[in-house]
C-alpha atoms as a PDB file:
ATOM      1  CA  UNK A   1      -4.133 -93.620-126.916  1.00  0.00           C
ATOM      2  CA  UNK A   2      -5.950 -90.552-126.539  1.00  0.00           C
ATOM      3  CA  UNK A   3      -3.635 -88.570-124.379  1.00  0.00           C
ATOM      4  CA  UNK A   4      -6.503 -86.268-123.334  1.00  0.00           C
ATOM      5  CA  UNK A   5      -8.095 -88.781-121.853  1.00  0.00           C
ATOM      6  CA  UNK A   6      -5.201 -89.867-118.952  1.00  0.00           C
ATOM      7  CA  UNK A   7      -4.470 -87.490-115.945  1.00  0.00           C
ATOM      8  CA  UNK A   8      -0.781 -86.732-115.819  1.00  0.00           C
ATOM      9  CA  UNK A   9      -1.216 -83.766-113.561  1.00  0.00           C
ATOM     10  CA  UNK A  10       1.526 -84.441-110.536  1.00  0.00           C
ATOM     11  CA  UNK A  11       3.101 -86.795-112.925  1.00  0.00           C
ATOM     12  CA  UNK A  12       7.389 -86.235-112.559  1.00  0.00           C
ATOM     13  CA  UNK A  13       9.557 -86.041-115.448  1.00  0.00           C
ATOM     14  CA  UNK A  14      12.367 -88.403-114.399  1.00  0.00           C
ATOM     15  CA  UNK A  15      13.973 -88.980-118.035  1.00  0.00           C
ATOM     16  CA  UNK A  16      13.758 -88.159-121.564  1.00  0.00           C
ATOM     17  CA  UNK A  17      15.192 -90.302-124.768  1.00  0.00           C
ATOM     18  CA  UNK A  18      15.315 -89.502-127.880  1.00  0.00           C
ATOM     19  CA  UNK A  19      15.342 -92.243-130.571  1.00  0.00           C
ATOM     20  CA  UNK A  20      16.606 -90.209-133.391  1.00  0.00           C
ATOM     21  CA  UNK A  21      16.577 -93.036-136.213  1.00  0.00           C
ATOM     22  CA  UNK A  22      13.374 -93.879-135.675  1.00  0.00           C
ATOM     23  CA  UNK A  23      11.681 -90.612-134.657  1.00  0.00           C
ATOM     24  CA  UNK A  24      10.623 -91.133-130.990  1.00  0.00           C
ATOM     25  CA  UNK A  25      10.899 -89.620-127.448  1.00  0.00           C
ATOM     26  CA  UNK A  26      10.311 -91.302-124.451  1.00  0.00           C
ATOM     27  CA  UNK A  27       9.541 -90.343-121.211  1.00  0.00           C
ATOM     28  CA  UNK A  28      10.349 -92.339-118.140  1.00  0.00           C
ATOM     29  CA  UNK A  29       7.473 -90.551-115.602  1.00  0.00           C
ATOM     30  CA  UNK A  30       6.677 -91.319-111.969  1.00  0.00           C
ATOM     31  CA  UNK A  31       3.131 -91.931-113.065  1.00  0.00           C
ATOM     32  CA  UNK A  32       0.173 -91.832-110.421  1.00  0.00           C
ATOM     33  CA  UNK A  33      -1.676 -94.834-110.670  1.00  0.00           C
ATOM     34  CA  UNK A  34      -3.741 -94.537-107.330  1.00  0.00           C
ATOM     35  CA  UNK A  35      -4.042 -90.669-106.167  1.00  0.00           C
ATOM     36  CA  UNK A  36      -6.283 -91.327-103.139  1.00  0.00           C
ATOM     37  CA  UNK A  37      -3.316 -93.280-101.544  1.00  0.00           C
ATOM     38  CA  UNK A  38      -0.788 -91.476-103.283  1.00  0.00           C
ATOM     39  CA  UNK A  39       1.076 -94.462-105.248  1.00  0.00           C
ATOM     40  CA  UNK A  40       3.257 -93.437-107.831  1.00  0.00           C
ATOM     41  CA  UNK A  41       4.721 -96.257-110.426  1.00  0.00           C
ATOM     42  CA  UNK A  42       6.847 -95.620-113.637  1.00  0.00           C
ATOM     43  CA  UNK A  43       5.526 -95.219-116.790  1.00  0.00           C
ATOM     44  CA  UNK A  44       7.188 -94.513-120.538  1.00  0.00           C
ATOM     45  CA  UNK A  45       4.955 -92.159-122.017  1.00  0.00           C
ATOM     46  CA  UNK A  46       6.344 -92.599-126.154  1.00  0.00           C
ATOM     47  CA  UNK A  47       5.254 -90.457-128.768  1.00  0.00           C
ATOM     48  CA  UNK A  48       6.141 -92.080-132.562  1.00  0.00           C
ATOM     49  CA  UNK A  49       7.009 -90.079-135.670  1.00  0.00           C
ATOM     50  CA  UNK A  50       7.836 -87.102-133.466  1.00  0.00           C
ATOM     51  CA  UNK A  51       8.383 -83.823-135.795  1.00  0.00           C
ATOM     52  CA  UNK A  52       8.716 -81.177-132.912  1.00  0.00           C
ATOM     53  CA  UNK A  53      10.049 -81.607-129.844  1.00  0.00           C
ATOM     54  CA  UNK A  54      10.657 -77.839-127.783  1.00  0.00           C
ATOM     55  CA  UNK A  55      12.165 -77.571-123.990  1.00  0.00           C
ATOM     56  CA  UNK A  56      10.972 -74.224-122.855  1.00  0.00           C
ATOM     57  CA  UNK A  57      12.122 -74.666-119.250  1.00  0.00           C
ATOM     58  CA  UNK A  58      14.819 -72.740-116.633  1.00  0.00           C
ATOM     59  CA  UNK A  59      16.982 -73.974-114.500  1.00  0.00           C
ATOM     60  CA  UNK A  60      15.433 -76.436-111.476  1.00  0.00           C
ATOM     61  CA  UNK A  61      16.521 -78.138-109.288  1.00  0.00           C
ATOM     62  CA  UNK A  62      14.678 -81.960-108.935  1.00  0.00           C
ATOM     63  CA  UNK A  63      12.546 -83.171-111.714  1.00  0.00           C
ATOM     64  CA  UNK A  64       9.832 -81.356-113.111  1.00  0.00           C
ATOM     65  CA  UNK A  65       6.426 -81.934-112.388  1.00  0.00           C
ATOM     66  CA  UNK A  66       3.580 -81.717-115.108  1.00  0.00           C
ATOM     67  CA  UNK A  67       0.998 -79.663-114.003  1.00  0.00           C
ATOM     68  CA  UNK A  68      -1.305 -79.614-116.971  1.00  0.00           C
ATOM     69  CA  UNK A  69      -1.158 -80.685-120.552  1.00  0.00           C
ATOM     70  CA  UNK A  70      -2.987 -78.720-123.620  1.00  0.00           C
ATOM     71  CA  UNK A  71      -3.764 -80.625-126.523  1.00  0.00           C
ATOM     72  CA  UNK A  72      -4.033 -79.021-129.887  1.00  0.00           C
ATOM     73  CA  UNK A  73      -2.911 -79.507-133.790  1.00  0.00           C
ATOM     74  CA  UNK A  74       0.212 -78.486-135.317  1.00  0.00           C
ATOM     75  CA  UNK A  75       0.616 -76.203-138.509  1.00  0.00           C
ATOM     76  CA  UNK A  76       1.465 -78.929-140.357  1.00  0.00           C
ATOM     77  CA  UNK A  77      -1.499 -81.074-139.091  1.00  0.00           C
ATOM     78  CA  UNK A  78       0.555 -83.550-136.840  1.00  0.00           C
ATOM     79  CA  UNK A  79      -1.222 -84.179-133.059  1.00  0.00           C
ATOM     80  CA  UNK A  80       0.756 -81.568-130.507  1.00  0.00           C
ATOM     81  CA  UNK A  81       1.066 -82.024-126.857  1.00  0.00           C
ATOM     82  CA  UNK A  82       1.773 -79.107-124.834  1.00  0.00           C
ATOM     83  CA  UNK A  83       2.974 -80.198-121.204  1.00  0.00           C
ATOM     84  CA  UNK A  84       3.278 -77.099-118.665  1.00  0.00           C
ATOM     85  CA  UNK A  85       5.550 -78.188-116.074  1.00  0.00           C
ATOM     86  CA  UNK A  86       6.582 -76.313-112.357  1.00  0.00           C
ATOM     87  CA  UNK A  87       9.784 -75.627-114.655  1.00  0.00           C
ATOM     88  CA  UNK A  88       8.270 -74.252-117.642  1.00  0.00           C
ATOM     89  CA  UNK A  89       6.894 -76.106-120.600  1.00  0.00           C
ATOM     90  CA  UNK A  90       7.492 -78.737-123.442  1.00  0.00           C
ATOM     91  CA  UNK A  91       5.831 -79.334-126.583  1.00  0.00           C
ATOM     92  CA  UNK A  92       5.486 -82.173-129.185  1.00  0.00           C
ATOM     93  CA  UNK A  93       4.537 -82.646-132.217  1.00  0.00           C
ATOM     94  CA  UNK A  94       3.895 -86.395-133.133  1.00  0.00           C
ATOM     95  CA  UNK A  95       1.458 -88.737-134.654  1.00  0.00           C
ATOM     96  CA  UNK A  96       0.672 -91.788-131.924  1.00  0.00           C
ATOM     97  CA  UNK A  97       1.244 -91.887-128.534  1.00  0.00           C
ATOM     98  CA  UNK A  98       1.265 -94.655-125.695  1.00  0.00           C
ATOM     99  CA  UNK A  99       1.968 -95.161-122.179  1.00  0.00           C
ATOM    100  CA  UNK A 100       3.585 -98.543-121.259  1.00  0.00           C
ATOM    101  CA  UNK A 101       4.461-100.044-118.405  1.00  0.00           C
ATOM    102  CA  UNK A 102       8.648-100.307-118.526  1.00  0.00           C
ATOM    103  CA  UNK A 103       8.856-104.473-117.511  1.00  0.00           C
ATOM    104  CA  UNK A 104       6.668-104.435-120.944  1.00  0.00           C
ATOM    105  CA  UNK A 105       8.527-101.740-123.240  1.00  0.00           C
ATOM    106  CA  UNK A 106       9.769-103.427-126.427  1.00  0.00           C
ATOM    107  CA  UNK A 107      11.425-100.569-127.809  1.00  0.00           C
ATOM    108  CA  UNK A 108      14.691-101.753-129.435  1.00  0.00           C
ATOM    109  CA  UNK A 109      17.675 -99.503-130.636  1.00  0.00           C
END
């Protein structure tokens, strides 16, 4: 997946899991899937053979909201995600990303 080419803007950051042995995050998002009706369903947004992973954010209260995300390449070549948030910002550095549906998630620990 090209990650520049889905909207997450008003997406909500409801969890984040790190898979440490196998070099993932995961993000459990309230995902909109119909904005004219405002319908929100949950996504995992994964990113695999994650290098870099940076929580720039302060202290809020409710989940953060992604407001806009900046795509760009890492010093050491790897795809980087920068996701500005009403918190503050996170980045990643990875090499594939997806975003599943969670009733179709195989991830296993």
């Amino acid at each position: 997946m090209e990650i520049g080419d889905v909207s997450f803007h008003d997406a909500k950051i409801l969890e984040a899991k790190e898979l440490v042995g196998r070099q993932i995050m995961e993000f459990l998002i309230d995902f909109p899937v119909d904005w004219e009706n405002n319908i929100f369903e949950h996504r995992i947004l994964r990113f695999d053979w994650v290098t870099h992973y940076a929580v720039n954010e302060i202290p809020f209260e409710g989940n953060p909201t992604i407001l806009e995300v900046n795509e760009s390449v890492s010093e050491r070549g790897a795809n980087r995600v920068e996701f500005a948030t009403n918190a503050g910002n996170r980045v990643i550095d990875y090499l594939n990303c997806e975003l599943v549906n969670p009733n179709e998630a195989t991830t296993n620990l």
